[in-house]
Protein backbone atom coordinates (compact mmCIF):
# COMPACT_ATOMS: atom_id res chain seq x y z
CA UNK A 1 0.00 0.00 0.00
CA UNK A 2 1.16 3.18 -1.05
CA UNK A 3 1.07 5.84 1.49
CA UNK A 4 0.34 9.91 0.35
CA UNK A 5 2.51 12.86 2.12
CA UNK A 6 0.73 15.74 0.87
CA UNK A 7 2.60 19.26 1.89
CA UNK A 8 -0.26 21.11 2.94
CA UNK A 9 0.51 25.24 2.86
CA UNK A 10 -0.96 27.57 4.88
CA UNK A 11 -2.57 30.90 3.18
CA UNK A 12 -1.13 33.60 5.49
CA UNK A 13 -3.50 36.15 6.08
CA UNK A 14 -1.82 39.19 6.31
CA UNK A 15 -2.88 42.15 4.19
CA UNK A 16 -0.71 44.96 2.66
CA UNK A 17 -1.74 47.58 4.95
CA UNK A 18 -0.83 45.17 7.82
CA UNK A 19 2.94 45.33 6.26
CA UNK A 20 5.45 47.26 7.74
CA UNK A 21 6.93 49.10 4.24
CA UNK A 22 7.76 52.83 3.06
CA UNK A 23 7.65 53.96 -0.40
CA UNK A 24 5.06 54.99 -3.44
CA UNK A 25 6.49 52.03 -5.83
CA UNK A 26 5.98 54.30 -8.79
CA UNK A 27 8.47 51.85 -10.99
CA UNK A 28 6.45 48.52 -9.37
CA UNK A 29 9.43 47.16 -7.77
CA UNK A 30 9.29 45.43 -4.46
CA UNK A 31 12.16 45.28 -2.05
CA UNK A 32 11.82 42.89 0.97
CA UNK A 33 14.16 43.08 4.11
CA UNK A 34 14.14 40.94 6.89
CA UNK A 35 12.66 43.88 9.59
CA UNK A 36 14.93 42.34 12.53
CA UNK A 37 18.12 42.90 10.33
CA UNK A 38 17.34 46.28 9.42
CA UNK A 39 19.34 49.16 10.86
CA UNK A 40 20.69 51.98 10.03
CA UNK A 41 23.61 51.08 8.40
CA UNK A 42 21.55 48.53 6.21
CA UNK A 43 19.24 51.34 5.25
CA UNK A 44 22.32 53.70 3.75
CA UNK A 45 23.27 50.67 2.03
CA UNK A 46 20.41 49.79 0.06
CA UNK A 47 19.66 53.72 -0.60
CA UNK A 48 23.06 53.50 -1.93
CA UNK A 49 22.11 50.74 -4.30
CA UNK A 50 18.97 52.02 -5.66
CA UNK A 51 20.88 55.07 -6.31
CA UNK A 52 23.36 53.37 -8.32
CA UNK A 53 20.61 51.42 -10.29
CA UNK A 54 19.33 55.07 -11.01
CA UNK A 55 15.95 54.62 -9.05
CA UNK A 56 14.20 57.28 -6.73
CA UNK A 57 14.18 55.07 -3.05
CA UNK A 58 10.64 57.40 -1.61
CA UNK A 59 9.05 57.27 -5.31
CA UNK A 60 9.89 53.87 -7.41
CA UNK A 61 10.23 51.28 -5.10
CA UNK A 62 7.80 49.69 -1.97
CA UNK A 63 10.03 48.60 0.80
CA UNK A 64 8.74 45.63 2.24
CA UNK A 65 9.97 44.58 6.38
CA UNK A 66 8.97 41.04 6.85
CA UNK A 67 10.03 39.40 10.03
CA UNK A 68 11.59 35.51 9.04
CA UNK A 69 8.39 34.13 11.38
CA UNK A 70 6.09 36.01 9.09
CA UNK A 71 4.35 34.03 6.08
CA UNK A 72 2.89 36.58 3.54
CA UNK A 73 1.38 35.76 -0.03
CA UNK A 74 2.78 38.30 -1.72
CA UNK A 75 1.01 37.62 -4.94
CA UNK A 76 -2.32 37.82 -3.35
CA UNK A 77 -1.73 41.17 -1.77
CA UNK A 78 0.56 43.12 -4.19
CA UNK A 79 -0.18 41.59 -8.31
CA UNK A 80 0.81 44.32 -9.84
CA UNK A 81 4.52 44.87 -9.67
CA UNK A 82 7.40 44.34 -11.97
CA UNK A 83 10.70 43.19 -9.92
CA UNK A 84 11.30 41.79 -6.51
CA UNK A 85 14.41 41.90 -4.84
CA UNK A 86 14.86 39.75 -1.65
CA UNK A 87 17.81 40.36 0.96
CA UNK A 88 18.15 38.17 3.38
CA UNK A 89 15.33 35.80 3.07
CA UNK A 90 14.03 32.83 1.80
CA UNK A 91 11.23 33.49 -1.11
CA UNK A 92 8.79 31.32 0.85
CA UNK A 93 8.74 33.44 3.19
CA UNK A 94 6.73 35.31 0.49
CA UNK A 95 4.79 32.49 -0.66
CA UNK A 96 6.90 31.59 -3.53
CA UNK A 97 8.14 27.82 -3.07
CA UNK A 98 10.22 27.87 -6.09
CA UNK A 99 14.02 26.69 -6.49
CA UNK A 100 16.11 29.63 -6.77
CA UNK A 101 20.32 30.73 -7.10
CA UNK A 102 21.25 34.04 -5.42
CA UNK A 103 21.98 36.17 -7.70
CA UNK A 104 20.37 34.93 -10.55
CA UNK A 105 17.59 36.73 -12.15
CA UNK A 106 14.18 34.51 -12.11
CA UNK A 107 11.59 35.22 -14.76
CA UNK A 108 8.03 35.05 -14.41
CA UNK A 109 6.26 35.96 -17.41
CA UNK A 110 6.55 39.48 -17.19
CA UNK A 111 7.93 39.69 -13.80
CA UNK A 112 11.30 39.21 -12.51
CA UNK A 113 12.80 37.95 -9.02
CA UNK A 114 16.68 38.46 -7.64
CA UNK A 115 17.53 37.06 -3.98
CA UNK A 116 20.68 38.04 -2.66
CA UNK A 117 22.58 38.07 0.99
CA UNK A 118 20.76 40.04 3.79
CA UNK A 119 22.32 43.63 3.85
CA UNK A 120 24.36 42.99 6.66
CA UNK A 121 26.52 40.47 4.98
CA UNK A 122 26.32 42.56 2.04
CA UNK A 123 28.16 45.00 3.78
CA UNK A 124 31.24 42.44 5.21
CA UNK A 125 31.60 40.96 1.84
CA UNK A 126 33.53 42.71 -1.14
CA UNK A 127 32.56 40.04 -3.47
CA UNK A 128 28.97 38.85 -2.37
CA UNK A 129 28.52 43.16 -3.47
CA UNK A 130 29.82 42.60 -6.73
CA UNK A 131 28.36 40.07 -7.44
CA UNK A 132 25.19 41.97 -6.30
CA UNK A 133 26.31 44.82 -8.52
CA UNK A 134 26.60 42.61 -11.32
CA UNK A 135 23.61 41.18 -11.61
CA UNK A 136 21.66 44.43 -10.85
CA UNK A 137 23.45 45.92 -13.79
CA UNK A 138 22.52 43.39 -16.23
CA UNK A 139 18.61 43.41 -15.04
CA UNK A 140 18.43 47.31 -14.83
CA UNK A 141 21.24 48.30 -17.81
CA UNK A 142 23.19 50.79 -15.79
C-alpha cells in the first residue's frame, strides 16, 4: 500500500496595509528586508544601491519589512509589480516555493525575481557586493 505525504501550505493572512513598508512604488518594484536585520547602516546601504541602479528610493520602489516568522502571499496582496528583490530571506517566506540561485535573475512571465545576501553580509563581503552589482546591472542596464 502506497502511502500519500501531501505538503499542505498555509494561506497567510496578512494584508498589505498590515505590512510594515515605506515607499510609493511608482516603478512597481518590491524590495523585501528581513525587519529584525534592518538598521541603520543597512538602510544607507540599500539607498546606496537604488541610487546606483538610477531609481528614486521614496518614489519607485515599496520597501517591504517582513520578520523571518512572518508568512505573507505576496502575490495575493501586491499583483501588480514588476521586480522583486529579496535580501536576506528565503522566497517562501513570500509564498513563492520555487528553487532559486542568489543572484540569478528569475523570470516570471513578465515579472522578474533576484535574492541576494541580507544587507548585513552585504556590507562584510567585497565580493557577495559585486556580485550583487553585477547582476543588478545586467537586469536594470546601468
Amino acid at each position: 500500500m502506497n502511502d500519500i505525504n501531501d505538503v499542505i501550505y498555509q494561506i497567510p493572512s496578512l494584508t498589505f496595509d498590515q505590512l510594515s513598508k515605506e515607499g510609493a512604488g511608482l516603478k512597481k518594484i518590491i524590495l523585501v528586508v528581513e525587519k529584525s536585520k534592518y538598521s541603520t547602516m543597512e538602510s544607507a546601504t540599500l539607498q546606496l544601491i537604488i541610487k546606483a541602479i538610477k531609481l528614486d528610493f521614496e518614489k519607485d520602489i515599496i520597501l517591504l519589512k517582513i520578520d523571518d516568522h512572518e508568512k505573507v502571499s505576496l502575490s495575493s496582496i501586491i499583483n501588480d509589480y514588476q521586480d522583486i528583490l529579496i535580501f536576506g530571506l528565503s522566497p517562501s517566506v513570500l509564498g513563492f516555493f520555487i528553487e532559486y540561485k542568489a543572484y540569478h535573475i528569475l523570470q516570471f512571465e513578465k515579472k522578474r525575481m533576484l535574492v541576494a545576501d541580507s544587507l548585513q553580509e552585504l556590507n562584510v563581503s567585497k565580493s557577495k557586493k559585486g556580485l550583487l552589482w553585477s547582476t543588478l546591472q545586467n537586469m536594470y542596464q546601468v
